[in-house]
C-alpha atoms as a PDB file:
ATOM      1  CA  UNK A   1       3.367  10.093 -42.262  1.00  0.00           C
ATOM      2  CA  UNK A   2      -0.268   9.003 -41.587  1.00  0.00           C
ATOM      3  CA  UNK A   3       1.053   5.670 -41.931  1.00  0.00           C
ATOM      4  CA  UNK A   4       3.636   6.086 -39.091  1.00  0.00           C
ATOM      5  CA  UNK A   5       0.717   7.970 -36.891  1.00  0.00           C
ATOM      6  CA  UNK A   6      -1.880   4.424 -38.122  1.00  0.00           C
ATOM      7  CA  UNK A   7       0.932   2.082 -37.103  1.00  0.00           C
ATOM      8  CA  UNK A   8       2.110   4.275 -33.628  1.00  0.00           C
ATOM      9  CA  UNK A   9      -1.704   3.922 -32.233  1.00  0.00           C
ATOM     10  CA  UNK A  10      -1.691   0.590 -33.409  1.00  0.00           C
ATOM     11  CA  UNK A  11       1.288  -0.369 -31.075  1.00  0.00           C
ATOM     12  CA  UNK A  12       0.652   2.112 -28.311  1.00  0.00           C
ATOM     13  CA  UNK A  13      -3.172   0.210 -27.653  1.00  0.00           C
ATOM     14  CA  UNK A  14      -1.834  -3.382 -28.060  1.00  0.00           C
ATOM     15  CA  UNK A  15       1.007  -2.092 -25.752  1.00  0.00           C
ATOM     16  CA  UNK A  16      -2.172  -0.654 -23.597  1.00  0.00           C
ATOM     17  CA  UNK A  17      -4.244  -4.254 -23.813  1.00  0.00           C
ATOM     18  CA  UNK A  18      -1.168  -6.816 -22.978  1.00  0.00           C
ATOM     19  CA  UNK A  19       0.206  -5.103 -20.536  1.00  0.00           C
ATOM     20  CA  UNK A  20      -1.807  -6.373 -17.054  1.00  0.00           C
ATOM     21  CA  UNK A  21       0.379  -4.376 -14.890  1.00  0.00           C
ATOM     22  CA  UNK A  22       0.181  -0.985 -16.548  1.00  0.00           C
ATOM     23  CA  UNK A  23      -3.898  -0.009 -14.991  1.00  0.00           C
ATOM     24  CA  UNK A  24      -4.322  -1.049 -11.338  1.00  0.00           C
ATOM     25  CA  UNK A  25      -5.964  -4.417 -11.426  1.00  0.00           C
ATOM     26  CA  UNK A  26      -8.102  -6.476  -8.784  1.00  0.00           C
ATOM     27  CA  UNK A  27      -8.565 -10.292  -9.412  1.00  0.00           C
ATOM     28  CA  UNK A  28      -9.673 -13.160  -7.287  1.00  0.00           C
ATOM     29  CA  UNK A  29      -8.742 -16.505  -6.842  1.00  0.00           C
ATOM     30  CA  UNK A  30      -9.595 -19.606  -5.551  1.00  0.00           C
ATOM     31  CA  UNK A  31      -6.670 -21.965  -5.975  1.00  0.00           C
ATOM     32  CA  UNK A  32      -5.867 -24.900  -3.674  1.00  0.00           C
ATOM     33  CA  UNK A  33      -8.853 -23.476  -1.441  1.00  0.00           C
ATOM     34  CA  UNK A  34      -7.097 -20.217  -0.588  1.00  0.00           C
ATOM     35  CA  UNK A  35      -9.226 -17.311  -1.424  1.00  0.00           C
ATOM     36  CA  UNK A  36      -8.173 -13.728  -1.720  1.00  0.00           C
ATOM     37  CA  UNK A  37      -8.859 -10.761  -3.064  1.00  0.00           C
ATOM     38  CA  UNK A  38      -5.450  -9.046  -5.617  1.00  0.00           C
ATOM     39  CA  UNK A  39      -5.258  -5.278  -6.051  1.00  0.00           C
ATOM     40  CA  UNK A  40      -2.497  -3.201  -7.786  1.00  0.00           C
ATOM     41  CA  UNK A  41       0.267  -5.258  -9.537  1.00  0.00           C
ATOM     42  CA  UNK A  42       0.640  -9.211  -9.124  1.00  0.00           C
ATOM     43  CA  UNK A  43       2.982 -10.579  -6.650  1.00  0.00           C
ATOM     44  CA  UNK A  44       3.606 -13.892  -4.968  1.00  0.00           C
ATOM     45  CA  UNK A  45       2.510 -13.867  -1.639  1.00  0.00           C
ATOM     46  CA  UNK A  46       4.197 -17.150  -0.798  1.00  0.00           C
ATOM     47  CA  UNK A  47       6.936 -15.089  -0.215  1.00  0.00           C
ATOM     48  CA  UNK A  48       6.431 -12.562   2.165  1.00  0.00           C
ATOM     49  CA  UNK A  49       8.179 -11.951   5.543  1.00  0.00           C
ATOM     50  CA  UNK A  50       6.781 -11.557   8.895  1.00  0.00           C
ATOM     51  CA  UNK A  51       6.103  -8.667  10.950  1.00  0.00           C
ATOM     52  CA  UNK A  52       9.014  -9.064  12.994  1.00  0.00           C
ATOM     53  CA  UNK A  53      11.561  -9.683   9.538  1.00  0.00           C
ATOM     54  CA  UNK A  54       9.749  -6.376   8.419  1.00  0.00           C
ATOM     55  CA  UNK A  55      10.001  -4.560  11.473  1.00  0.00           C
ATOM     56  CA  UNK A  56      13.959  -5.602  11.508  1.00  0.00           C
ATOM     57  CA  UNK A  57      14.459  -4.330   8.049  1.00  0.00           C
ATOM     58  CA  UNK A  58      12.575  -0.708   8.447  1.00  0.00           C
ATOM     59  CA  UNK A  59      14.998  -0.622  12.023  1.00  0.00           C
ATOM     60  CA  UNK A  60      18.016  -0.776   8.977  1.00  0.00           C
ATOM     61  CA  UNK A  61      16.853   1.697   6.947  1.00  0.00           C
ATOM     62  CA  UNK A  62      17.876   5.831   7.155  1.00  0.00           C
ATOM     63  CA  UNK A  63      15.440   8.322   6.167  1.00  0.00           C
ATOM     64  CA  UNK A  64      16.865   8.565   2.807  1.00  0.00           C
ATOM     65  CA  UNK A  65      16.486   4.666   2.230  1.00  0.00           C
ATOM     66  CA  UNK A  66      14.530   2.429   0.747  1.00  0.00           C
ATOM     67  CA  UNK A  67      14.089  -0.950  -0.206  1.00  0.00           C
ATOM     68  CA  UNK A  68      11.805  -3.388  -1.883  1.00  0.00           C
ATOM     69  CA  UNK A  69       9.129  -5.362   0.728  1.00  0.00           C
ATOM     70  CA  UNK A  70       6.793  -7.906   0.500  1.00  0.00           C
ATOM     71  CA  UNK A  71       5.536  -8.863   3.883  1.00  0.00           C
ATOM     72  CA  UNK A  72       1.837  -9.662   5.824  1.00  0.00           C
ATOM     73  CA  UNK A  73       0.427  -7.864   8.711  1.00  0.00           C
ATOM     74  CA  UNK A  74      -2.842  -6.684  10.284  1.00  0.00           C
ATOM     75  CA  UNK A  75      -4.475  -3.717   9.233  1.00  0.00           C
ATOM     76  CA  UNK A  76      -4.605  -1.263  12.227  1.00  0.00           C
ATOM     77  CA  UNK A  77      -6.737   1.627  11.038  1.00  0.00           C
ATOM     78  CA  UNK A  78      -7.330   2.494   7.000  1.00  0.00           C
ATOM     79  CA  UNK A  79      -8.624   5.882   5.379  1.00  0.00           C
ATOM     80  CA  UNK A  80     -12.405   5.529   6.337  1.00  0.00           C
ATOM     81  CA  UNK A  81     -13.084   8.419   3.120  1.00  0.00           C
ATOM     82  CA  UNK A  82     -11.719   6.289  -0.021  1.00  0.00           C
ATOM     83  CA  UNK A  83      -9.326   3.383   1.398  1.00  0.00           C
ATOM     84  CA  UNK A  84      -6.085   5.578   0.067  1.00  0.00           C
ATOM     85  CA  UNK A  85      -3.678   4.585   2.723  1.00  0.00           C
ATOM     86  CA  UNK A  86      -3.366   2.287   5.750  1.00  0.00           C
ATOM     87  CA  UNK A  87      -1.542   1.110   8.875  1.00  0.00           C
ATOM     88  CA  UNK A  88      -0.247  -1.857   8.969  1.00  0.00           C
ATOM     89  CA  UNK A  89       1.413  -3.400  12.435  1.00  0.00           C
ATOM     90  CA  UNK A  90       4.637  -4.455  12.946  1.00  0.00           C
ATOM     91  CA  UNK A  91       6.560  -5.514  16.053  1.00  0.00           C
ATOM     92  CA  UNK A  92       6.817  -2.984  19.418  1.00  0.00           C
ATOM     93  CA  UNK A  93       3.674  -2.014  18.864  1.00  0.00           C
ATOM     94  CA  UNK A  94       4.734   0.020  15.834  1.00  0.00           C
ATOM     95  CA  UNK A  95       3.123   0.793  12.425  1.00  0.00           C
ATOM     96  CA  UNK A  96       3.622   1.201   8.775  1.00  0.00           C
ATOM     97  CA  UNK A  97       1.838   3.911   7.116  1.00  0.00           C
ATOM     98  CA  UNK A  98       0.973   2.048   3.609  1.00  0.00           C
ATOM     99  CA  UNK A  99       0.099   4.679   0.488  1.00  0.00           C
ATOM    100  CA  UNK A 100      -0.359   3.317  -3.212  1.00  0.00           C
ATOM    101  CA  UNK A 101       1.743   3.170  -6.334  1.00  0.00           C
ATOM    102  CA  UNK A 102       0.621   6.760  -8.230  1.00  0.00           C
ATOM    103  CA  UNK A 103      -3.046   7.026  -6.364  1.00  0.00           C
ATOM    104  CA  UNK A 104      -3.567   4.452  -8.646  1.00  0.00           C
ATOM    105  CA  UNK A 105      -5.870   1.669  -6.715  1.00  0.00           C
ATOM    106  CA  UNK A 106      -7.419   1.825  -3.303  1.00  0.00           C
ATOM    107  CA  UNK A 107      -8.149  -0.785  -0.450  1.00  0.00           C
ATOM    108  CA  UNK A 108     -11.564  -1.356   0.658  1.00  0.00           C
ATOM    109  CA  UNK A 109     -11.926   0.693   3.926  1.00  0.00           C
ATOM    110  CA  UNK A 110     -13.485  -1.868   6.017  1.00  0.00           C
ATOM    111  CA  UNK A 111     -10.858  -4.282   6.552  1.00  0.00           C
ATOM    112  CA  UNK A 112      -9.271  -2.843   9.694  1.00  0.00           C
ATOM    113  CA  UNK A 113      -7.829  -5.925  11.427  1.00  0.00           C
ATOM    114  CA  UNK A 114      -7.969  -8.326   8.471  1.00  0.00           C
ATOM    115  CA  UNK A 115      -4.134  -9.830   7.716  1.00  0.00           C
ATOM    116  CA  UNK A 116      -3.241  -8.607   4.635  1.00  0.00           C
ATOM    117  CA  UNK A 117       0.121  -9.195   2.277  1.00  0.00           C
ATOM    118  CA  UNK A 118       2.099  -6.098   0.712  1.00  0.00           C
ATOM    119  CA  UNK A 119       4.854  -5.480  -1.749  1.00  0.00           C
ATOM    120  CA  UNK A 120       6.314  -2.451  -2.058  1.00  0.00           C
ATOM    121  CA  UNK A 121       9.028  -0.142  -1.705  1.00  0.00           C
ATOM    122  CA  UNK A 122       9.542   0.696   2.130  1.00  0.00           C
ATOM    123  CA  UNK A 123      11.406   3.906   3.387  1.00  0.00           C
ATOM    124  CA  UNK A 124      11.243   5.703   6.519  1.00  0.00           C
ATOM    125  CA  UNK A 125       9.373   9.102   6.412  1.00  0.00           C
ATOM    126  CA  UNK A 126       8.634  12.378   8.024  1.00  0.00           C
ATOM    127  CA  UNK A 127       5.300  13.477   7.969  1.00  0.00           C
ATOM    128  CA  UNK A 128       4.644  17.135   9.115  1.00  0.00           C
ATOM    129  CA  UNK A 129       1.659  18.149  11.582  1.00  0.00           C
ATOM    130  CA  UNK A 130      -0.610  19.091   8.971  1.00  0.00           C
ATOM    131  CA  UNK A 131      -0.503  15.409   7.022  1.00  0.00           C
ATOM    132  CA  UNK A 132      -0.275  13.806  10.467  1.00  0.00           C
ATOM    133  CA  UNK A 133      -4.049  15.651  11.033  1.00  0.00           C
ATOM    134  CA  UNK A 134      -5.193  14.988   8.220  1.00  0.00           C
ATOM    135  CA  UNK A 135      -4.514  11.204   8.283  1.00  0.00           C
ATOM    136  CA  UNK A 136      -6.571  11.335  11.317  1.00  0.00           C
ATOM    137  CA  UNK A 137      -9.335  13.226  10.004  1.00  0.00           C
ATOM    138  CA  UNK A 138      -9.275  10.361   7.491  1.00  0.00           C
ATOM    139  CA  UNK A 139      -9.487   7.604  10.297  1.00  0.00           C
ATOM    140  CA  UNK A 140     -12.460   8.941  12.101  1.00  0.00           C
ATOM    141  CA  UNK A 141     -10.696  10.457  15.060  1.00  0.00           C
ATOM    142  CA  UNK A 142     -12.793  12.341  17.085  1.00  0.00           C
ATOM    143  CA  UNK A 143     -11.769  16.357  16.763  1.00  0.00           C
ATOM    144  CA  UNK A 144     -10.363  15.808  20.510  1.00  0.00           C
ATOM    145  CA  UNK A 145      -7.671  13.395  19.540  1.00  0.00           C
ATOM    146  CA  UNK A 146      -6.868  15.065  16.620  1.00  0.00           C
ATOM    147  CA  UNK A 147      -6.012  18.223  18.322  1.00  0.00           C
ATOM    148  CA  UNK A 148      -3.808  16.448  20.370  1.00  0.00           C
ATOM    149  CA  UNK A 149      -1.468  16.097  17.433  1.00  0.00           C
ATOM    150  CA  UNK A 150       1.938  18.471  17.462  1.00  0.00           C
ATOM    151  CA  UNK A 151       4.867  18.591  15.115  1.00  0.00           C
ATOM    152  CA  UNK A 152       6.235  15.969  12.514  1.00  0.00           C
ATOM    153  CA  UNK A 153       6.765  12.585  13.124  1.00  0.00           C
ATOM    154  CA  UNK A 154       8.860   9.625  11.404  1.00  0.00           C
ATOM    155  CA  UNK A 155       7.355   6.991  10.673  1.00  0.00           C
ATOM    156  CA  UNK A 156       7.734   3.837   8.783  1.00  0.00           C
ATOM    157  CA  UNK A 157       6.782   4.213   5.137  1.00  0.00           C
ATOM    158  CA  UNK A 158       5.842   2.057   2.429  1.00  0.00           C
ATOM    159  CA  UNK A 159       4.264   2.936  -1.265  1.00  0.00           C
ATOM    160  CA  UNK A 160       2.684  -0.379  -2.567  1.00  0.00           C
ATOM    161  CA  UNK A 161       2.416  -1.721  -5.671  1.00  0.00           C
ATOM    162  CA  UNK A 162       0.363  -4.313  -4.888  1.00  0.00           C
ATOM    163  CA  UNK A 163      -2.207  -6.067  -1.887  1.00  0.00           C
ATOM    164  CA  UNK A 164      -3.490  -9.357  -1.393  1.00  0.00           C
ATOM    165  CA  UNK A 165      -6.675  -9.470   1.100  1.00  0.00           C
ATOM    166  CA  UNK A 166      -7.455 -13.099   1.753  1.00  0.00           C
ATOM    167  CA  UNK A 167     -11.286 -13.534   2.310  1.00  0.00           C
END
């Protein structure tokens, strides 16, 4: 039995170490003169859709939808606290709200109106009164604007896995 227990660690931290994917991860890179900066899970940014494509797909979806997205937009506004969500623009002067795979990486929370690249899995949400304040809170309103906020609200939704932030 202390074999099997020897040989299950064994497995379960080489599983642990090869497995790039499993921890969030941030890399840089370099090639062909692009640089960027890769956080959360590795995906090819070469093919990502527009804002408008993106904005044409979250106009498809129903609230109990969702759909795999890779696509590049401006940051709007980001969690000034931590970096554990942000907005990304889309077409019509609407937003995404972007939140990350399991808490498990965060974006730096100075790159408001930087172009980034997501992928994902997009859905359309409600977020009650109390979130939608405290999102604010989190973006530095001033006490003002965030008492202007009343009831829920759906909004475009998206739960990375991954985000590229070219420097």
């Amino acid at each position: 039995m202390k074999t099997f227990n020897k040989l299950l660690v064994f497995f379960t931290l080489g599983f642990l170490a090869f497995s790039p994917n499993i921890l969030a991860q941030e890399t840089e890179s370099s090639a062909s003169g692009d640089s960027w900066k890769q956080i959360g899970e590795e995906f090819n940014p070469s093919h990502a859709l527009n804002t408008d494509s993106a904005h044409k797909i979250y106009q498809s979806l129903n609230t109990a939808d969702s759909v795999s997205l890779n696509f590049k937009a401006k940051v709007t506004a980001v969690c000034k606290v931590k970096g554990c969500w942000m907005d990304l623009e889309l077409e019509d002067s609407q937003t995404a709200r972007i939140t990350f795979k399991d808490y498990g990486f965060f974006v730096p929370t100075d790159i408001e109106g930087k172009e980034v690249f997501v992928s994902g899995v997009a859905t359309i949400s409600e977020i009650d009164e109390a979130t939608r304040k405290h999102y604010a809170t989190d973006a530095g309103l001033s006490e003002e604007e965030i008492n202007k906020i009343s009831g829920s609200e759906k909004t475009y939704s998206m739960v990375a896995n991954g985000v590229i932030i070219p420097n």
